[in-house]
Protein backbone atom coordinates (compact mmCIF):
# COMPACT_ATOMS: atom_id res chain seq x y z
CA UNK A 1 0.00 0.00 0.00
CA UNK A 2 1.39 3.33 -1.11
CA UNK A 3 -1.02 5.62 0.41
CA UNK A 4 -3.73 5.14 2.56
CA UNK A 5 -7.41 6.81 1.17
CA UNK A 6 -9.14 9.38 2.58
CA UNK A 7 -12.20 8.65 5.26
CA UNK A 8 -15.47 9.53 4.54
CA UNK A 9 -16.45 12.20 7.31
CA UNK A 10 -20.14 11.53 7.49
CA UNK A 11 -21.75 14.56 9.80
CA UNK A 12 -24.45 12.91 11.65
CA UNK A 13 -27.22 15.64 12.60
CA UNK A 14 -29.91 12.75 13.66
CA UNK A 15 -32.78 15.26 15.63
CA UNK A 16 -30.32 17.92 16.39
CA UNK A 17 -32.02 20.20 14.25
CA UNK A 18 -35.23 20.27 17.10
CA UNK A 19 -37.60 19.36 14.59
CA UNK A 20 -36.99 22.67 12.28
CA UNK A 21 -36.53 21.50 8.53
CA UNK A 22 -34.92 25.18 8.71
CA UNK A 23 -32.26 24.56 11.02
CA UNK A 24 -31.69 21.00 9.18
CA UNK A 25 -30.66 23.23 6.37
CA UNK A 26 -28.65 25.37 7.75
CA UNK A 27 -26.69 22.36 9.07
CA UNK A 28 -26.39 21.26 5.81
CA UNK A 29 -24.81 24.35 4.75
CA UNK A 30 -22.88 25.01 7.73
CA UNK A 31 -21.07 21.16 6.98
CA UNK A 32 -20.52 21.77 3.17
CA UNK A 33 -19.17 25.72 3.11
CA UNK A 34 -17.30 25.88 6.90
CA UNK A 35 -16.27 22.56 7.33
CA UNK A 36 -15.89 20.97 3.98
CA UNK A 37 -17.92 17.71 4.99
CA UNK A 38 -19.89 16.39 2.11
CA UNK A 39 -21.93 13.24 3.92
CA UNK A 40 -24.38 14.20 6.14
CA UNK A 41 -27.11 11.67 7.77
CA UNK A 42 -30.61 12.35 9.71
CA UNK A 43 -32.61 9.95 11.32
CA UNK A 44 -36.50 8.63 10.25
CA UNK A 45 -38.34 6.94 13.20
CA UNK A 46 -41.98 5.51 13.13
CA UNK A 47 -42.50 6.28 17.13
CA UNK A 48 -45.80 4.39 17.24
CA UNK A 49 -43.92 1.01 15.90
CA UNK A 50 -41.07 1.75 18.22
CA UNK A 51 -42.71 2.41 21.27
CA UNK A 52 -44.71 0.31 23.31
CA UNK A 53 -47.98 2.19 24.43
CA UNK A 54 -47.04 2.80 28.15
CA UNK A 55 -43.71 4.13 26.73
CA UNK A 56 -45.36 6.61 24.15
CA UNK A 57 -47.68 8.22 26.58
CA UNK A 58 -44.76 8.31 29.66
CA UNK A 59 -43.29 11.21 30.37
CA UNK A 60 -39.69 11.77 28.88
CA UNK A 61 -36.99 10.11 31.41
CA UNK A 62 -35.30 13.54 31.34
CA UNK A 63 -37.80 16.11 31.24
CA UNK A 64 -35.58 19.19 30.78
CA UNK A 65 -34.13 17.06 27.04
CA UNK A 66 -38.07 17.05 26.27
CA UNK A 67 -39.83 18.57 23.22
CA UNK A 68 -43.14 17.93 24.35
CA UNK A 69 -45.52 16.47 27.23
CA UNK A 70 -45.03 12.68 27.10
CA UNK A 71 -41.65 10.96 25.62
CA UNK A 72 -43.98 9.97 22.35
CA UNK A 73 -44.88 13.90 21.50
CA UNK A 74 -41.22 14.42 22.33
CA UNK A 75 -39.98 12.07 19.59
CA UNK A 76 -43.37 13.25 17.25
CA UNK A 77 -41.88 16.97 17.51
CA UNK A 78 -38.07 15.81 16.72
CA UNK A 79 -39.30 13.56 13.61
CA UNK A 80 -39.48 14.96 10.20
CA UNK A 81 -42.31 13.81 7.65
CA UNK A 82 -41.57 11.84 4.06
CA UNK A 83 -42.25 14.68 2.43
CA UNK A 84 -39.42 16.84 4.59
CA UNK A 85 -36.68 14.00 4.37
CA UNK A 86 -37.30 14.81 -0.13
CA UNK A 87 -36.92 17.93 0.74
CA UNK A 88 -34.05 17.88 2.58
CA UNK A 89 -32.35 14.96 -0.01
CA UNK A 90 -32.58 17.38 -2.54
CA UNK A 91 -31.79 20.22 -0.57
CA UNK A 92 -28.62 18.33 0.29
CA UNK A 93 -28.44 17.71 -4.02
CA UNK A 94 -27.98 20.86 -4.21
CA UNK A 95 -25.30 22.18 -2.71
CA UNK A 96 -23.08 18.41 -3.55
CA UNK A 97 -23.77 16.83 -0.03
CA UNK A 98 -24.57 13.28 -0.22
CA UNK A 99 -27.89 12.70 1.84
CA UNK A 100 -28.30 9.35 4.19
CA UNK A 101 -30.61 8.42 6.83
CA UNK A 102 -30.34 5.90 9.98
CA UNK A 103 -33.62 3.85 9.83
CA UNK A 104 -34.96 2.55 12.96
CA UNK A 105 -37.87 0.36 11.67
CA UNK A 106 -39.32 -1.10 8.81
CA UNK A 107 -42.16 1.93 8.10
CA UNK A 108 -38.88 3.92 8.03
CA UNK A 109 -37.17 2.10 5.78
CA UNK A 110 -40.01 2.00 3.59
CA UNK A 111 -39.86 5.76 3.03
CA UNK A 112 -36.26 6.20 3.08
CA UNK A 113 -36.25 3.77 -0.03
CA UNK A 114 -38.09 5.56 -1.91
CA UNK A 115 -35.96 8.17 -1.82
CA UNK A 116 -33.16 6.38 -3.21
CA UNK A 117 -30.34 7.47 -1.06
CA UNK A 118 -26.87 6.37 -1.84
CA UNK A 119 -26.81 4.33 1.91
CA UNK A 120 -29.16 3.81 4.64
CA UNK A 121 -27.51 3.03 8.00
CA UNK A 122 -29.03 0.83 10.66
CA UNK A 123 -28.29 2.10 14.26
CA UNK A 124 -27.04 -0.28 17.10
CA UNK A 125 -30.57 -0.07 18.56
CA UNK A 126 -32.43 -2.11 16.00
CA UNK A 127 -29.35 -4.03 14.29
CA UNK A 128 -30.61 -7.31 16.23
CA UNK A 129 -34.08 -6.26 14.21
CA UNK A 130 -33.83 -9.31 12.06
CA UNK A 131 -37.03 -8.54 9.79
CA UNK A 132 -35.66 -5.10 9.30
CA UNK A 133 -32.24 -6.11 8.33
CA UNK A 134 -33.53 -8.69 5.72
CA UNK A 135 -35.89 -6.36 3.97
CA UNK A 136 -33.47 -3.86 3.40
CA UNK A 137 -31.11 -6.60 1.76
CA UNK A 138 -34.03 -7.30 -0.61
CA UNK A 139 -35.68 -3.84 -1.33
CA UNK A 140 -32.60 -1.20 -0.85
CA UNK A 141 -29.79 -1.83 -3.65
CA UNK A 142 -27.22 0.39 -2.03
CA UNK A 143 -24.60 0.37 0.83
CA UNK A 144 -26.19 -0.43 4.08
CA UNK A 145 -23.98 0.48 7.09
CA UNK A 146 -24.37 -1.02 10.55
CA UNK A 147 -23.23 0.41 13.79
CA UNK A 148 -22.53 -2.28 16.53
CA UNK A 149 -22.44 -0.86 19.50
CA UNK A 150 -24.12 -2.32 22.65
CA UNK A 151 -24.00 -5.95 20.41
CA UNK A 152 -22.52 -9.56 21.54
CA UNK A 153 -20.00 -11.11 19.05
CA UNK A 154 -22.83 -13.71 18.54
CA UNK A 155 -25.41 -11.21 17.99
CA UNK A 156 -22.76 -10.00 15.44
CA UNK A 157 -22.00 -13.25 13.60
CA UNK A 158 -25.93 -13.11 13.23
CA UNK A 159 -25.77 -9.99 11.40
CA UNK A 160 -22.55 -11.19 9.11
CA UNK A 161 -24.40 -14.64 8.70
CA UNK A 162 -27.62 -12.64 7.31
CA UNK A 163 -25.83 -10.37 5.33
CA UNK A 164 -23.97 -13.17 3.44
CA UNK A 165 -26.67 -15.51 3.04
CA UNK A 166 -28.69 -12.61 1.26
CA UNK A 167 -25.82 -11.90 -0.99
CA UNK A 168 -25.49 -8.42 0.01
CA UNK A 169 -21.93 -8.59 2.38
CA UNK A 170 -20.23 -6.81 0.07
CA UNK A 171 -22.65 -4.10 0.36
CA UNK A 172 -22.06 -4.00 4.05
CA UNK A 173 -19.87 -1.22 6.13
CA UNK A 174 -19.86 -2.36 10.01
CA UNK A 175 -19.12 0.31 12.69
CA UNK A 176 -17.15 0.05 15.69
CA UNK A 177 -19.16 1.86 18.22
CA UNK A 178 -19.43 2.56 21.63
CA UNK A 179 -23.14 2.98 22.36
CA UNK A 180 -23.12 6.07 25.22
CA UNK A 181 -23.97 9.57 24.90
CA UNK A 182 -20.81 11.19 25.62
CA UNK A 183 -18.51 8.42 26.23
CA UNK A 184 -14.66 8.73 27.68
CA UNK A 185 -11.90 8.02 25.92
CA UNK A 186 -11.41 4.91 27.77
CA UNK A 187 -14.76 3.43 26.48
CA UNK A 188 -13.91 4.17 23.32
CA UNK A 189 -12.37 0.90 22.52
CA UNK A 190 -10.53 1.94 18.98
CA UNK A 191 -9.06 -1.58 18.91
CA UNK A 192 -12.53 -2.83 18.05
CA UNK A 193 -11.61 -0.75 14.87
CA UNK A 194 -8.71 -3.86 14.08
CA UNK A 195 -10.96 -6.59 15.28
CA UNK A 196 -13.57 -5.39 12.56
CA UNK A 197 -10.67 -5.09 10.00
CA UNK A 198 -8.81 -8.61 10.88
CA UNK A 199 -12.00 -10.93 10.90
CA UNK A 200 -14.63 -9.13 8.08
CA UNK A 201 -12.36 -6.73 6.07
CA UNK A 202 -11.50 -9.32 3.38
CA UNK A 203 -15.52 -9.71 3.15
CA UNK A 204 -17.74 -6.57 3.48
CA UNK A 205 -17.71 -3.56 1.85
CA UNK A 206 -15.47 -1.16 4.61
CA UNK A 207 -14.78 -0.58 8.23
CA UNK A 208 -15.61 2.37 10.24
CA UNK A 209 -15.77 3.76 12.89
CA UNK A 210 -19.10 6.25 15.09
CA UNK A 211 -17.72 8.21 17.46
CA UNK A 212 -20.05 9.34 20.65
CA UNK A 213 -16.13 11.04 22.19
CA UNK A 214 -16.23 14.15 23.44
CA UNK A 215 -12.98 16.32 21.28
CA UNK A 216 -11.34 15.32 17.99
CA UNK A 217 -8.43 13.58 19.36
CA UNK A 218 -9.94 9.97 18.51
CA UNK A 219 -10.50 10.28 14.76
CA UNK A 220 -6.98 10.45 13.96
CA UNK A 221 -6.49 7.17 15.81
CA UNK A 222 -9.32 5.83 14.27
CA UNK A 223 -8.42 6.56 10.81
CA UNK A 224 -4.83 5.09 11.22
CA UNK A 225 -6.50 1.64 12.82
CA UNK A 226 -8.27 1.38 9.51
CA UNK A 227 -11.54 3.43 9.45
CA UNK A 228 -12.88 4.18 6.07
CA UNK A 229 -15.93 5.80 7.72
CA UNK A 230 -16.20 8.11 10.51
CA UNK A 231 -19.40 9.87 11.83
CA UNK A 232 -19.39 12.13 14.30
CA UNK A 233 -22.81 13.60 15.94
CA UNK A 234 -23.09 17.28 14.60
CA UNK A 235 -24.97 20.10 16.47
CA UNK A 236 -24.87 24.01 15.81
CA UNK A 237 -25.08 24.38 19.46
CA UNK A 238 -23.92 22.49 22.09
CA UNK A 239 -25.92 23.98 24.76
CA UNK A 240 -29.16 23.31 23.25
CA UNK A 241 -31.77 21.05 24.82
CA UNK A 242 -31.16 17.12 24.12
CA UNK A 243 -29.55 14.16 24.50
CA UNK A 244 -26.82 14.37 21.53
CA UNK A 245 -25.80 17.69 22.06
CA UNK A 246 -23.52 16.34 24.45
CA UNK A 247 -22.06 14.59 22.04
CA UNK A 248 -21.63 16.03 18.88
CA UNK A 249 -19.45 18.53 17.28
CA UNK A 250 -19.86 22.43 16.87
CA UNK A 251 -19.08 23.29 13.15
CA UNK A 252 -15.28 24.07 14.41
CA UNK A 253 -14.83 21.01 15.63
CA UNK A 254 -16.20 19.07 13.16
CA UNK A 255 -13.42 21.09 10.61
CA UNK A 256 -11.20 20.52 12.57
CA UNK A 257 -11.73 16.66 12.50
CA UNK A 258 -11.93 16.96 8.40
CA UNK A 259 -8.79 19.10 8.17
CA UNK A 260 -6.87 16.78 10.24
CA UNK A 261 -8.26 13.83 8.65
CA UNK A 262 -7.13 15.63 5.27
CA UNK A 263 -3.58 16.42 6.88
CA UNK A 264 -3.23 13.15 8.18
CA UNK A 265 -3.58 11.05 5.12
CA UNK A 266 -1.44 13.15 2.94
CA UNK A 267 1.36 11.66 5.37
CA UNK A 268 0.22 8.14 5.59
CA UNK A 269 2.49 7.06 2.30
CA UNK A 270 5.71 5.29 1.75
CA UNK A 271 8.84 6.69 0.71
CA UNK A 272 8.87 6.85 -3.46
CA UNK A 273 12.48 7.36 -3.26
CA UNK A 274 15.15 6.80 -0.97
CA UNK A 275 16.27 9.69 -0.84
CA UNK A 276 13.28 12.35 -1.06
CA UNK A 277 13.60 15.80 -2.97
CA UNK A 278 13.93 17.88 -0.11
CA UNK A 279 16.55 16.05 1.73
CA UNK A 280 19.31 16.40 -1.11
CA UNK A 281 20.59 19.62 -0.36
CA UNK A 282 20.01 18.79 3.11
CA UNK A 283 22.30 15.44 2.34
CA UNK A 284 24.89 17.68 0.58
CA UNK A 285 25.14 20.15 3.55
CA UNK A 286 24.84 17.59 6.76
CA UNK A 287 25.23 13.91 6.06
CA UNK A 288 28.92 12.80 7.30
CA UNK A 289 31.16 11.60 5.04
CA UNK A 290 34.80 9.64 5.68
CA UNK A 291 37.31 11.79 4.69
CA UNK A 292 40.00 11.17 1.79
């Protein structure tokens, strides 16, 4: 290997944008024109499908993260319609970001077909969702990337098993992940990274890696274990009310992470020469030699 290719950044907005197709935009923007990210990714929940009665109608565990009365009108007021998620694909068209969606349940995934993004992503929630996984190897003909955090190795040979009796593994891109919301660096586990690489890299489609770290030291590390991927949550603000906040990026952080990423693989190549261009006159000026 002569150099090693640049991640994908993949800015992962999810409900950050409080339910404001507005604000979704502006993140948009904000991650193509400040910090030169080009994959962004939202999230499409059916709430009703996901949560149990009693659960819908409770009131939100953490009432001062809730946008609304009960934790279902909470996730009703965070969730953008069909109709919205076009808008926001071609929105996204637009200004040359490429527009993905996690999908937590088969409704979802439905819509988000029909949309015809280039990948879906299936969050570490619902990637034990067998029915889920094995429609979206029949009906969705792109790249369909799985996260696996909070997930047993058997619950992951499951997913590997499905994926390559469907004839869709190398469509797959499994994520090392670390399912907590932030997490220290300590949790983060990067080695899972090389696991990933060593025992499915010869099969699916890439490696990578979803951060939930507070700071941008990680990525680096993460890229150099063998990421192809990287997502990192993405807020304009984080001081506004919600669980991910916590854990995402400001738009200087995330450019950071991209310009690094950038600088980073520009040095990750092997010598062409022995002795490189600017170390001749260097070679001529310092490098002992016996004398006559």
């Amino acid at each position: 290997m002569n150099k090693r290719t640049l991640p994908t950044l993949i800015a992962e907005v999810g409900c950050n944008h409080k339910g404001d197709i507005e604000i979704a935009k502006e993140f948009i923007t904000t991650a193509v024109n400040f910090c030169d990210v080009h994959h962004i990714k939202f999230q499409k929940r059916d709430n009703k499908t996901l949560l149990p009665g009693g659960r819908y109608n409770a009131p939100h565990p953490v009432p001062q993260n809730s946008y609304g009365t009960t934790y279902g009108e909470h996730r009703e007021n965070l969730e953008f319609s069909l109709n919205q998620h076009r808008e926001l694909k071609a929105f996204c068209d637009q200004h040359g970001v490429t527009y993905s969606t996690s999908v937590w349940d088969i409704p979802s995934l439905e819509e988000i077909i029909s949309l015809n993004p280039d990948y879906i992503k299936i969050p570490s929630a619902t990637n034990t969702h067998i029915e889920l996984l094995r429609l979206a190897c029949e009906e969705f003909p792109g790249q369909i990337h799985v996260s696996l955090g909070m997930t047993t190795h058997l619950e992951e040979t499951e997913i590997l098993t499905l994926f390559h009796d469907a004839g869709r593994i190398k469509d797959l891109v499994l994520y090392a992940c670390t399912s907590g919301y932030p997490i220290e660096p300590t949790e983060a586990c990067l080695f899972e990274i090389t696991r990933l690489k060593k025992n499915y890299g010869e099969e699916v489609s890439a490696i990578g890696y979803s951060g939930h770290h507070n700071g941008i030291a990680l990525d680096i590390a993460a890229f150099t274990l063998g990421a192809d991927y990287i997502e990192r949550h993405f807020t304009l603000d984080r001081t506004w009310k919600g669980t991910d906040h916590a854990a995402s990026l400001e738009p200087d952080g995330l450019r950071r992470v991209q310009r690094d990423l950038v600088t980073c693989a520009s040095a990750l190549t092997n010598k062409p020469t022995e002795i490189l261009t600017i170390e001749e006159p260097q070679r001529v000026k310092l490098k002992w030699r016996p004398t006559a």
